[in-house]
Protein backbone atom coordinates (compact mmCIF):
# COMPACT_ATOMS: atom_id res chain seq x y z
CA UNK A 1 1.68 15.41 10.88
CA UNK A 2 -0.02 16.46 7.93
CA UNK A 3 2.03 15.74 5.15
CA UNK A 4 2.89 12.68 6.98
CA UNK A 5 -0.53 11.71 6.84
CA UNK A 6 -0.65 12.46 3.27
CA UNK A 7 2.39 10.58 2.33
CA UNK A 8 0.76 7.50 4.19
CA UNK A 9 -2.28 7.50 2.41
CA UNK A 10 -0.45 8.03 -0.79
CA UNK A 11 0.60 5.06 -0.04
CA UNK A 12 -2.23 3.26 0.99
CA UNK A 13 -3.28 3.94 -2.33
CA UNK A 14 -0.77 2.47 -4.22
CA UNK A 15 -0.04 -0.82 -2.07
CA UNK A 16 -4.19 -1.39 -3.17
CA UNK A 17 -3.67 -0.67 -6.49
CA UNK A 18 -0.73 -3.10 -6.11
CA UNK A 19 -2.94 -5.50 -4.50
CA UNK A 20 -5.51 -5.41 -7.43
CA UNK A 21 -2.41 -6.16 -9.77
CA UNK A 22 -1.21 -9.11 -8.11
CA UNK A 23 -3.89 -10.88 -6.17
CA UNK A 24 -1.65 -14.05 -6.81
CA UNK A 25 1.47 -12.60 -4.90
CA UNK A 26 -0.81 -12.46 -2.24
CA UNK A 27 0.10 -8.64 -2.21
CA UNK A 28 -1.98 -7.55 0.99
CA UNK A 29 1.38 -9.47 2.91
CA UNK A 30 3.98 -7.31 0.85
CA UNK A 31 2.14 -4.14 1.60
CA UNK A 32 1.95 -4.80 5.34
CA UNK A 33 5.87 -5.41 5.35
CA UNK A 34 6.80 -2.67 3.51
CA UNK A 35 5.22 -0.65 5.87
């Protein structure tokens, strides 16, 4: 559970810094359904 809860807010991380990249691809979508 713990490294599974690391791995998932690894990334967390990254899908926001993703999301600050490319506000126009509407990126907050993507993350969600890559998840």
């Amino acid at each position: 559970n713990q490294q599974n809860k690391q791995q998932q807010n690894q990334q967390n991380q990254q899908n926001q810094q993703q999301n600050q990249q490319n506000p126009q691809q509407g990126g907050a979508g993507n993350n969600q359904q890559r998840q």
